[in-house]
Protein backbone atom coordinates (compact mmCIF):
# COMPACT_ATOMS: atom_id res chain seq x y z
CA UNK A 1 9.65 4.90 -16.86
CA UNK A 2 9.76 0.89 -16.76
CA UNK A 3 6.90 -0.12 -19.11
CA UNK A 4 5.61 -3.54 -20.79
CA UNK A 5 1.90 -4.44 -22.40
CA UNK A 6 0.29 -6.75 -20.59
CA UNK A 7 -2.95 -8.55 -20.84
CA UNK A 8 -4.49 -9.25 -17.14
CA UNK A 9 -5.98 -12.82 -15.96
CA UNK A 10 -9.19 -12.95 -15.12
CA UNK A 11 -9.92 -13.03 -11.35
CA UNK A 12 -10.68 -16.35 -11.14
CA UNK A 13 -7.65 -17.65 -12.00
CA UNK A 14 -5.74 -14.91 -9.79
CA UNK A 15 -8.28 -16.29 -7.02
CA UNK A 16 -6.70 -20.22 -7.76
CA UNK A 17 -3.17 -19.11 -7.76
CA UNK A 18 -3.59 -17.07 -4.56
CA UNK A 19 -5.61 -19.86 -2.70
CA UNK A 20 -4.31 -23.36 -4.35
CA UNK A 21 -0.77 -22.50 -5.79
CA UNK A 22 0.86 -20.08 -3.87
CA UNK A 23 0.81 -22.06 -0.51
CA UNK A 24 1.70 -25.44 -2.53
CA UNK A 25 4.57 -23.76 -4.31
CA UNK A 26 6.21 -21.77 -1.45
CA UNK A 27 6.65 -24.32 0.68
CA UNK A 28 9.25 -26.00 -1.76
CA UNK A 29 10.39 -23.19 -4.00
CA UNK A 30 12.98 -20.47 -2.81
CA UNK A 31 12.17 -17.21 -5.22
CA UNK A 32 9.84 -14.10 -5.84
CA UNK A 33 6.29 -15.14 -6.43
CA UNK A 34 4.40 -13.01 -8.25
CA UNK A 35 1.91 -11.25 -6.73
CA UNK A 36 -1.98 -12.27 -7.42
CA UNK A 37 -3.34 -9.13 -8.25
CA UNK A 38 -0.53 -8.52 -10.73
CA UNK A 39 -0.82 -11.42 -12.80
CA UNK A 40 -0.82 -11.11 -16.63
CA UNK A 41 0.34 -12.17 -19.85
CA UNK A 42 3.48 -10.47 -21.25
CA UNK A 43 2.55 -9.22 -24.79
CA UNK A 44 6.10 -7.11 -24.65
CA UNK A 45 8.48 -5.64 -22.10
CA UNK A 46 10.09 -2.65 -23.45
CA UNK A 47 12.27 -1.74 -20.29
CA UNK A 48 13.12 1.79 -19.51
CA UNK A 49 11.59 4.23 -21.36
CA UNK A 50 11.91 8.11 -21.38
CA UNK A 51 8.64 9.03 -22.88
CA UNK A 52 5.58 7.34 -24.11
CA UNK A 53 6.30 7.95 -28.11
CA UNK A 54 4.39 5.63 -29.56
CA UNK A 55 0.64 5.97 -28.42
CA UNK A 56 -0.74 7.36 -31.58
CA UNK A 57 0.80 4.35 -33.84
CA UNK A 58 0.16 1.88 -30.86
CA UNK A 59 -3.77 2.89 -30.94
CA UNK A 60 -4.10 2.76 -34.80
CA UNK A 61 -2.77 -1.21 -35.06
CA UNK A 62 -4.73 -2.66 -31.86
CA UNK A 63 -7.93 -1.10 -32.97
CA UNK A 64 -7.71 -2.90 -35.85
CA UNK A 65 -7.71 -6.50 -33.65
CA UNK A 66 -10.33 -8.04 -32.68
CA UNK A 67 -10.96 -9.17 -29.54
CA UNK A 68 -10.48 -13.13 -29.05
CA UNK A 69 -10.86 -16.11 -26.68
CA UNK A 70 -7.97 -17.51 -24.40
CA UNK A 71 -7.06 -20.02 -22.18
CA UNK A 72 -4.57 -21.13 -19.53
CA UNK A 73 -3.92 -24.39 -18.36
CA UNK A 74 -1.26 -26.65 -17.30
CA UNK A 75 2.52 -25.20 -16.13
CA UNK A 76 6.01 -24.88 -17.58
CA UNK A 77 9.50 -23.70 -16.50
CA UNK A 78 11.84 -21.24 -18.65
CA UNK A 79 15.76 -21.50 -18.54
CA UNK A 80 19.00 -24.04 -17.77
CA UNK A 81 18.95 -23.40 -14.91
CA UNK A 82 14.85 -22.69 -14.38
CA UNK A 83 14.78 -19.01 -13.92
CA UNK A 84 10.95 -19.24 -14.23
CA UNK A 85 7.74 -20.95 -13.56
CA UNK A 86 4.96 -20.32 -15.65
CA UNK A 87 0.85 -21.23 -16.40
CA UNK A 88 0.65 -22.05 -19.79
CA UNK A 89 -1.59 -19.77 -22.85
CA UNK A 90 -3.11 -22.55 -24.45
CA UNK A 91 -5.63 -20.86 -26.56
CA UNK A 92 -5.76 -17.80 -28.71
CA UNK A 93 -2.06 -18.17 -29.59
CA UNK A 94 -3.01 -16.17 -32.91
CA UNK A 95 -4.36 -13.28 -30.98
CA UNK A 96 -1.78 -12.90 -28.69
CA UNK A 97 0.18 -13.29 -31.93
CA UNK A 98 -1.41 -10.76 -33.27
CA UNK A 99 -1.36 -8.40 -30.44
CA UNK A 100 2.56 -8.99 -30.01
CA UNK A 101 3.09 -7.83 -33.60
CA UNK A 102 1.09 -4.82 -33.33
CA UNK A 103 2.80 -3.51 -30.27
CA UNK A 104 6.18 -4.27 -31.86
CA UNK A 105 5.39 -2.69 -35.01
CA UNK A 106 4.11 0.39 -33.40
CA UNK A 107 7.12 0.62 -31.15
CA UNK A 108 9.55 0.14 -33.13
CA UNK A 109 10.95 -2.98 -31.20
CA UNK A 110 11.92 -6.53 -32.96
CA UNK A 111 10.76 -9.21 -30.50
CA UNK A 112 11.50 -12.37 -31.94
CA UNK A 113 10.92 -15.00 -28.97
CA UNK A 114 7.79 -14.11 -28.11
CA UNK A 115 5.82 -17.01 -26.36
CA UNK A 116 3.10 -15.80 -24.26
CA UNK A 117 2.85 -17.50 -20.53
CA UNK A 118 2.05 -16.42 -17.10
CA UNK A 119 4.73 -16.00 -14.62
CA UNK A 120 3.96 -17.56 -11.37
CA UNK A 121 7.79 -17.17 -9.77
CA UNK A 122 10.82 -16.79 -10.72
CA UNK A 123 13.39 -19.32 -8.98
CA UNK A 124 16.20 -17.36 -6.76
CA UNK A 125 17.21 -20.64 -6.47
CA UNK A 126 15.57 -23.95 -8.66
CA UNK A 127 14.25 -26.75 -6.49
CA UNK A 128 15.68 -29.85 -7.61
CA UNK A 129 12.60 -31.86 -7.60
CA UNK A 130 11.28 -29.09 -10.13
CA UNK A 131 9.78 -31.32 -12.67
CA UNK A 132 7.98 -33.48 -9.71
CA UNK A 133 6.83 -30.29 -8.19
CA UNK A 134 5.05 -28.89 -11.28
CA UNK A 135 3.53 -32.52 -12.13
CA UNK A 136 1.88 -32.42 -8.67
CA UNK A 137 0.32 -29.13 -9.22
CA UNK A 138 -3.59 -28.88 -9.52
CA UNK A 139 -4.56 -28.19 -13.09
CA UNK A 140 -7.74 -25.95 -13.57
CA UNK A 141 -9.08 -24.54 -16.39
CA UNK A 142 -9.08 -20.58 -17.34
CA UNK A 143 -11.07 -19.23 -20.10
CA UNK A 144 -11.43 -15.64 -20.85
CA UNK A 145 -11.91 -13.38 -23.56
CA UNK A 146 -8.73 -10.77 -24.45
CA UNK A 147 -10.80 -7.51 -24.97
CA UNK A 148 -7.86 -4.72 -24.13
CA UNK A 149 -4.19 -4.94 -23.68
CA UNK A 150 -2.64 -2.67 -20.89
CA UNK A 151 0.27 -0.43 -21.38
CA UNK A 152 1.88 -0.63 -17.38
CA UNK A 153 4.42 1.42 -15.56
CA UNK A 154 6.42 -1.50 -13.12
CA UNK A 155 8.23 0.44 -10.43
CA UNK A 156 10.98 -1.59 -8.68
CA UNK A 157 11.05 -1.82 -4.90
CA UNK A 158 12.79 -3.96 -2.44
CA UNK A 159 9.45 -5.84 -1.64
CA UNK A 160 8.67 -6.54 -5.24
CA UNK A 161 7.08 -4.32 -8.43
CA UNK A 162 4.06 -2.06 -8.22
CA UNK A 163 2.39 -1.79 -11.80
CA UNK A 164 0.01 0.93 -12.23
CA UNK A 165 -1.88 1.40 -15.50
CA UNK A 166 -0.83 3.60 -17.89
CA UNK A 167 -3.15 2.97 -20.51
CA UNK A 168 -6.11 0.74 -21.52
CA UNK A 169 -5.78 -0.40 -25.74
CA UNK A 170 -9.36 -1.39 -27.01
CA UNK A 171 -9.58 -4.84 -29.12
CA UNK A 172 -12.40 -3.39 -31.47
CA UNK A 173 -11.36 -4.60 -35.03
């Protein structure tokens, strides 16, 4: 199995990137969009995976988080070249912070780089005029509040990934 934790956006700001990005960037940008309905925050990709051995340990540390307030706004790129184009997690850095930790600790995985973003596409090929492109993009404001962080199964196909959950995590603490 192919599995990451992931924390979903809310559906108003899958609603803006469907309606307002997506047919602003793809008429400059050559790569694979993400698709609305799967947009989310990486908290940490663990890649394949034979079993699910860490559930028990995984459970224990997130219940012990509370749940907190976030935000996205504004856009980025990752990468020399740009690989990726991203919204920005302005608020509740901590949380996801804290999340991040957890999930690493009750994996067993070291995860050093964390910086938690939303993917919007990443670049089969970067537009030149990258830096003008993002600048010109419609900033909106997304507030939500972070109260579970879903364990997902991403199946590869030739038309893109299909997540399906594999498990909701309770924020409680």
């Amino acid at each position: 199995m192919r599995l990451f934790f992931g924390v979903r956006v809310p559906p108003e700001l899958a609603a803006f990137y469907a309606d307002v990005l997506l047919p602003k960037m793809s008429k400059e940008v050559q790569g694979k969009f993400v698709e609305p309905e799967n947009l989310h925050v990486t908290v940490l990709f663990l890649g394949e995976v034979p079993e699910v051995y860490f559930d028990e340990k995984v459970t224990d540390l997130l219940r012990s988080i509370s749940r907190f307030e976030t935000k996205a706004q504004g856009y980025g790129y990752f990468g020399r070249p740009p690989r990726v184009a991203f919204m920005n997690v302005t608020d509740g850095l901590d949380g996801f912070r804290a999340v991040h930790d957890a999930v690493c600790a009750g994996t067993g995985i070291n995860d050093p780089k964390f910086a938690p973003h939303i993917t919007l596409v990443r670049f089969k090929k970067p537009p030149y005029n990258l830096e003008r492109l993002i600048s010109a993009l419609p900033i909106q404001e997304f507030r939500w509040t972070v109260d579970k962080v879903t364990l997902f199964e991403s199946q590869l196909t030739s038309k893109g990934p299909i997540y399906s959950v594999v498990k909701d995590y309770a924020l409680i603490g």
